[in-house]
Protein backbone atom coordinates (compact mmCIF):
# COMPACT_ATOMS: atom_id res chain seq x y z
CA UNK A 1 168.02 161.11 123.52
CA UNK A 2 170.95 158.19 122.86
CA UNK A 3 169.42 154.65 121.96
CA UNK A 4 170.78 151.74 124.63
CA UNK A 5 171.87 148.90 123.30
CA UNK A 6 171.84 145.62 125.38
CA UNK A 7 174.46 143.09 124.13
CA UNK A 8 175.00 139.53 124.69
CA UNK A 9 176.26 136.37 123.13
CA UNK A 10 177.56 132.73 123.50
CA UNK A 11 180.97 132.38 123.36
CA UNK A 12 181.09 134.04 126.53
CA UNK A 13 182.21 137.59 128.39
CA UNK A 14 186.20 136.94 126.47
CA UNK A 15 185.38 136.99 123.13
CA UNK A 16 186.86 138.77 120.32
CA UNK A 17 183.40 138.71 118.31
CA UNK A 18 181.40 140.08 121.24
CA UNK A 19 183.91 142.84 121.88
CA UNK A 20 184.43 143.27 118.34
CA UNK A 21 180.67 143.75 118.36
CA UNK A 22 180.78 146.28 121.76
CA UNK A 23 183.26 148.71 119.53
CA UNK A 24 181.14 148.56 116.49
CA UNK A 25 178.35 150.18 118.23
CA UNK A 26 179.17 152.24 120.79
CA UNK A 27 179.48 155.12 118.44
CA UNK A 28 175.56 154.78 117.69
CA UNK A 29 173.94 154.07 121.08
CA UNK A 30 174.28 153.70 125.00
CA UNK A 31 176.01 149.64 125.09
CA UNK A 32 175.46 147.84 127.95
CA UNK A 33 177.11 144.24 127.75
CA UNK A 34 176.28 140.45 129.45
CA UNK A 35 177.93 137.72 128.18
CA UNK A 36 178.12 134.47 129.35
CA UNK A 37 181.21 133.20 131.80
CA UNK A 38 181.85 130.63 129.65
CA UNK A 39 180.87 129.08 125.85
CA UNK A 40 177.77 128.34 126.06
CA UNK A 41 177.61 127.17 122.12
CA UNK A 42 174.69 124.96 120.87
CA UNK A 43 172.86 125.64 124.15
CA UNK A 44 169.75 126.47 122.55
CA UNK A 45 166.80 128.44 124.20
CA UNK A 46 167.38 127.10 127.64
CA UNK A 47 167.09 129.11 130.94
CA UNK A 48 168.70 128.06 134.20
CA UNK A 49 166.15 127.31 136.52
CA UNK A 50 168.29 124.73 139.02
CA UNK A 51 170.85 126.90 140.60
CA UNK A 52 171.10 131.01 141.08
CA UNK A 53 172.98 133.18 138.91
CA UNK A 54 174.93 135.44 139.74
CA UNK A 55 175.68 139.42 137.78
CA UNK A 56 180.01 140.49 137.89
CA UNK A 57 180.28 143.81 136.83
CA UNK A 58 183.85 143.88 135.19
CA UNK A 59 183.73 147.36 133.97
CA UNK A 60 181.13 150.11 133.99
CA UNK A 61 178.00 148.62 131.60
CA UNK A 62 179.85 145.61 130.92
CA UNK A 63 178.68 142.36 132.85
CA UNK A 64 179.20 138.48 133.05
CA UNK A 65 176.70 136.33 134.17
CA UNK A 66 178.33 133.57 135.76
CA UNK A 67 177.56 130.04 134.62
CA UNK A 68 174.24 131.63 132.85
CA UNK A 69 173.05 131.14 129.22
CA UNK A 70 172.34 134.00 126.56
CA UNK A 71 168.77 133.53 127.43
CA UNK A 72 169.66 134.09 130.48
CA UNK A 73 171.39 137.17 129.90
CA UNK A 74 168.64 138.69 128.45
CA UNK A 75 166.04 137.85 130.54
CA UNK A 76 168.03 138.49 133.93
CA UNK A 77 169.24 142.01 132.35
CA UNK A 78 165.51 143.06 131.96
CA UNK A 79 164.95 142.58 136.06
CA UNK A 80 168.66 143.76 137.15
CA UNK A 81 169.92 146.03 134.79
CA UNK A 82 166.79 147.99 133.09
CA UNK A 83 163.59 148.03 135.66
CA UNK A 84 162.40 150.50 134.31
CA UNK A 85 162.90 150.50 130.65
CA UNK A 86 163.55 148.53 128.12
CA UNK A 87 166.52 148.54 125.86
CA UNK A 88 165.58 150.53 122.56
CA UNK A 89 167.31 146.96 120.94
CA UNK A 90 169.17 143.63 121.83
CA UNK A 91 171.64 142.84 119.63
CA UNK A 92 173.86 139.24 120.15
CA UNK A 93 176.88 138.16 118.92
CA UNK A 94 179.24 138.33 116.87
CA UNK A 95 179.12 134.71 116.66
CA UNK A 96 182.27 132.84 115.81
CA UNK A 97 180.88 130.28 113.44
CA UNK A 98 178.12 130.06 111.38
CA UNK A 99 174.56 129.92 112.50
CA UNK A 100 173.02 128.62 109.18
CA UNK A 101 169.75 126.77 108.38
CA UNK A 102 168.50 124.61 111.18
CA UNK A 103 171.40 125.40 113.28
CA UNK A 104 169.03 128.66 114.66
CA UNK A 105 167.16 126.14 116.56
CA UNK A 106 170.56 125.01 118.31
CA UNK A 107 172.09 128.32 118.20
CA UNK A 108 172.55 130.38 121.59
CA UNK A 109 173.85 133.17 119.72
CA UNK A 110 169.97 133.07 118.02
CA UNK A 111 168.59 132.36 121.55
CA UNK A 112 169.31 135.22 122.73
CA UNK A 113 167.81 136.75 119.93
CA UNK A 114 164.69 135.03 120.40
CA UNK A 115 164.26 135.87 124.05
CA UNK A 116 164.26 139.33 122.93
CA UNK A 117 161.26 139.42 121.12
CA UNK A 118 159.40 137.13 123.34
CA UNK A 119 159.63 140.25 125.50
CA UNK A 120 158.92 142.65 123.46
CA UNK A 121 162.28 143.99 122.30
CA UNK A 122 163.52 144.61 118.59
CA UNK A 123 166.78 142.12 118.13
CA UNK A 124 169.29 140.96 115.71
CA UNK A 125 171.87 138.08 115.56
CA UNK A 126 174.97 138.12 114.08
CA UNK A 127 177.11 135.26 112.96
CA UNK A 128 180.74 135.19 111.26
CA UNK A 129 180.90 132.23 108.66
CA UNK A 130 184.88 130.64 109.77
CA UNK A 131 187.04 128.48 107.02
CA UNK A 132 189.56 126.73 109.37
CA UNK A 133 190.23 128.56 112.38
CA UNK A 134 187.70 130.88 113.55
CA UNK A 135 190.06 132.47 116.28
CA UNK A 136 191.61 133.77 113.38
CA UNK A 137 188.85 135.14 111.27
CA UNK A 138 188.81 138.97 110.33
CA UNK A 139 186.01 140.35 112.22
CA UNK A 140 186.49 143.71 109.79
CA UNK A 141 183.60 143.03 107.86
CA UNK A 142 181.12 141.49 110.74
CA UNK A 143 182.00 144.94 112.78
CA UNK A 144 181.05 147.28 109.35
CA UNK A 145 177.92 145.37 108.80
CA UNK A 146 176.67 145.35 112.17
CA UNK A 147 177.30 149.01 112.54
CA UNK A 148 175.32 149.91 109.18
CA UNK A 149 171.99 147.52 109.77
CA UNK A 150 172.09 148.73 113.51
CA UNK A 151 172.13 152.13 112.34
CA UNK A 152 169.93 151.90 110.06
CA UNK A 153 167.39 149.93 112.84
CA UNK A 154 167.69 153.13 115.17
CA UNK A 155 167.03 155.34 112.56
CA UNK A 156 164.64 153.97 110.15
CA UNK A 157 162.69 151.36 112.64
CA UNK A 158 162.71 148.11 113.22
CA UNK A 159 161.28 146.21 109.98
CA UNK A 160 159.67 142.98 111.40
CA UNK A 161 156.52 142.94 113.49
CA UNK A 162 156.44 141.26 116.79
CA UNK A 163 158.11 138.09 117.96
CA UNK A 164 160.35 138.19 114.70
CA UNK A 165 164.12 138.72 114.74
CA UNK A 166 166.91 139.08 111.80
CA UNK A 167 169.20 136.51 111.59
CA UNK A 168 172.86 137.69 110.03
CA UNK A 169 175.12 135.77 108.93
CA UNK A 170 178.26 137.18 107.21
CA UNK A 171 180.81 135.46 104.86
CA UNK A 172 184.40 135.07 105.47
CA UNK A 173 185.91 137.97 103.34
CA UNK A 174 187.47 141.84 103.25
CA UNK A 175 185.26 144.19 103.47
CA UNK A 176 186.17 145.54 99.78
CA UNK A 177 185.69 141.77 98.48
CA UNK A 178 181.85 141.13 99.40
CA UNK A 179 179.14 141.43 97.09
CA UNK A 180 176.48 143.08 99.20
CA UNK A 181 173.74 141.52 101.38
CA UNK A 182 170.69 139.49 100.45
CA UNK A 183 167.57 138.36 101.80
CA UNK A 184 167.08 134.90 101.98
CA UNK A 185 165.47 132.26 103.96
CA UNK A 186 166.89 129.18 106.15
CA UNK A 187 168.54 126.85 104.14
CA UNK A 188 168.43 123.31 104.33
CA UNK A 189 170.90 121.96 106.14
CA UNK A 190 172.20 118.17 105.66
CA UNK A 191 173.37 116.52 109.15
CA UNK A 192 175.39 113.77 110.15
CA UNK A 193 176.24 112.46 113.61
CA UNK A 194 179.88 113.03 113.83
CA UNK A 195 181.16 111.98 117.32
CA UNK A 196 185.33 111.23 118.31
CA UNK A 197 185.29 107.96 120.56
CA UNK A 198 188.28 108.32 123.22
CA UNK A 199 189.26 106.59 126.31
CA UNK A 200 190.95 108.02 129.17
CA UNK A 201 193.77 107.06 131.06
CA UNK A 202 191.93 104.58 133.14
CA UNK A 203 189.98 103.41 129.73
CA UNK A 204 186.77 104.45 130.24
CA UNK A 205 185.34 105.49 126.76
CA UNK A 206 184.39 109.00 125.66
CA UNK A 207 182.43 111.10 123.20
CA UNK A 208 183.32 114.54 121.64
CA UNK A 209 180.83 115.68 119.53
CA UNK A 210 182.56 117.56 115.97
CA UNK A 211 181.39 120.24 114.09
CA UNK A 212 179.44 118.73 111.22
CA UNK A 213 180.26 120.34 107.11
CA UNK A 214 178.36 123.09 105.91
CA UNK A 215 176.48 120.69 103.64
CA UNK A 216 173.02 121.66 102.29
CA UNK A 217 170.00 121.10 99.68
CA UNK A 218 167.11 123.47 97.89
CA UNK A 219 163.84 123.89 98.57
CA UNK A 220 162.78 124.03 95.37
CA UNK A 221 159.62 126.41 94.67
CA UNK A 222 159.09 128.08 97.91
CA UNK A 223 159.11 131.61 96.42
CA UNK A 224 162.50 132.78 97.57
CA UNK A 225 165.90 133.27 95.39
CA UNK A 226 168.47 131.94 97.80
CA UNK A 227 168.74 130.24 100.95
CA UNK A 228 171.30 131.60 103.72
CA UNK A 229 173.91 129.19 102.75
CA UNK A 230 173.47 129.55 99.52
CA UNK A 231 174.11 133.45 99.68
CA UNK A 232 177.19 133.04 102.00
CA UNK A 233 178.86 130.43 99.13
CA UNK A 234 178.24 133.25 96.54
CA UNK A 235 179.95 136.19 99.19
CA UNK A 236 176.65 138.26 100.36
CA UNK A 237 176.04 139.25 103.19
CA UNK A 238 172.71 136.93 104.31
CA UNK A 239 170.03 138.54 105.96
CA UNK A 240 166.94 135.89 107.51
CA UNK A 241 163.99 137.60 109.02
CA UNK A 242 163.21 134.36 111.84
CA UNK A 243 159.77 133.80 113.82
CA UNK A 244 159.29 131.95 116.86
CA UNK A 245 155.92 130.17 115.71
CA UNK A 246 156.77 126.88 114.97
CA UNK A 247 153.46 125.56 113.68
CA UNK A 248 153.55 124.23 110.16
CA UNK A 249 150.30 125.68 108.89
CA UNK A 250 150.19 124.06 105.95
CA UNK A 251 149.47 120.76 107.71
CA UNK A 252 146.83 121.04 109.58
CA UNK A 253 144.10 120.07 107.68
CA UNK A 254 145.80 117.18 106.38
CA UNK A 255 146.10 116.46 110.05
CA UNK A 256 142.62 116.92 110.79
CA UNK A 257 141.92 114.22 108.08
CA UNK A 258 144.29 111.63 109.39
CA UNK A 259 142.97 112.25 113.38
């Protein structure tokens, strides 16, 4: 029996990545797509609990979800769209831009990811590193590796245990120019607060937040041979098995002390 595939994403229902994404797997599995009405970028793990959503079918199995978030394409999909059962897998993206380091915890594209597993459903986010204009970037490479890793999830298993999800991020190049794909953890990313200050035409002042540099440092010693970042500067493929327990373990008992 064909696999179903429930995709999602958020740069919302129009973009090239997510129907880059659509045409990459539809040879392996049943795709049913909701997507966003609009970007939804950096909008975290929220749900919309102040106003109702509301389901567009544009096209047999393909769906936007006006005004909603990619957690709340997921989660919505699971009462409309599959009452009975579950998608075999949730896969969201493809991302345009980078979802590196601590940028999962901002990341929608993750999110969706995340609310996955919280219900019980294998998932997997993909991400396509940009230089310069990412409404340019070849998606030739994204689309080959998210065929092959879904693939290989629908017919090997799923390799992480429950409430885990891979996050994939892939590097701006060919297909014939990348080096492979590693394993890594989340880097460390470096932030700044980059705003624009404008004024408009009646002078009242403005923000627009930027889109900070990829800018990062080791963690020395924690058992691992690259970072994400680290693997997408040296043209792999990077590959970040993610869990949703935030709890630093390591700290508790120095916390019991100090209470």
């Amino acid at each position: 029996m064909k696999k179903t595939i429930l995709i999602t994403n958020d740069d919302g229902f129009e973009s090239k990545g997510l129907h880059a994404l659509k045409e990459a797997l539809e040879p392996l599995a049943n795709v049913i797509t909701v997507a966003p009405t609009i970007e939804k970028s950096a909008c975290g793990h929220s749900l919309t609990l102040t106003r109702p959503l509301h389901f567009i079918e544009l096209e047999k199995n393909f769906y936007k979800l006006d005004d909603g978030t990619p957690s709340d394409c997921v989660f919505l999909s699971l009462s409309k769209l599959f009452k009975d059962n579950k998608p075999d897998l949730v896969v969201s993206g493809i991302n345009l831009g980078a979802n590196l380091g601590e940028d999962i915890t901002y990341s929608g594209t993750a999110a969706a990811a995340m609310e996955a597993v919280l219900q019980g459903i294998p998932a997997l986010a993909f991400s396509q590193v940009c230089k310069g204009n990412c409404a340019k970037v070849d998606l030739s490479l994204a689309k080959k590796v998210a065929h092959d890793l879904v693939k290989k999830v629908l017919e090997d298993g799923y390799p992480l245990e429950d409430r885990k999800f891979l996050n994939i991020n892939i590097p701006p190049l060919k297909p014939q120019d990348y080096k492979g794909a590693k394993i890594t953890h989340a880097g460390y990313r470096e932030y700044g607060f980059d705003a624009e200050v404008h004024y408009n035409p009646r002078g009242l002042e403005y923000y627009w937040i930027g889109l900070p540099k990829i800018e990062w440092k080791s963690r020395h010693g924690n058992g691992h041979d690259l970072s994400d970042i680290e693997a997408i500067e040296e043209d792999y493929v990077s590959i970040t098995p993610i869990h949703l327990d935030m709890t630093h373990y390591e700290s508790i008992n120095r916390l019991k002390e100090w209470l």
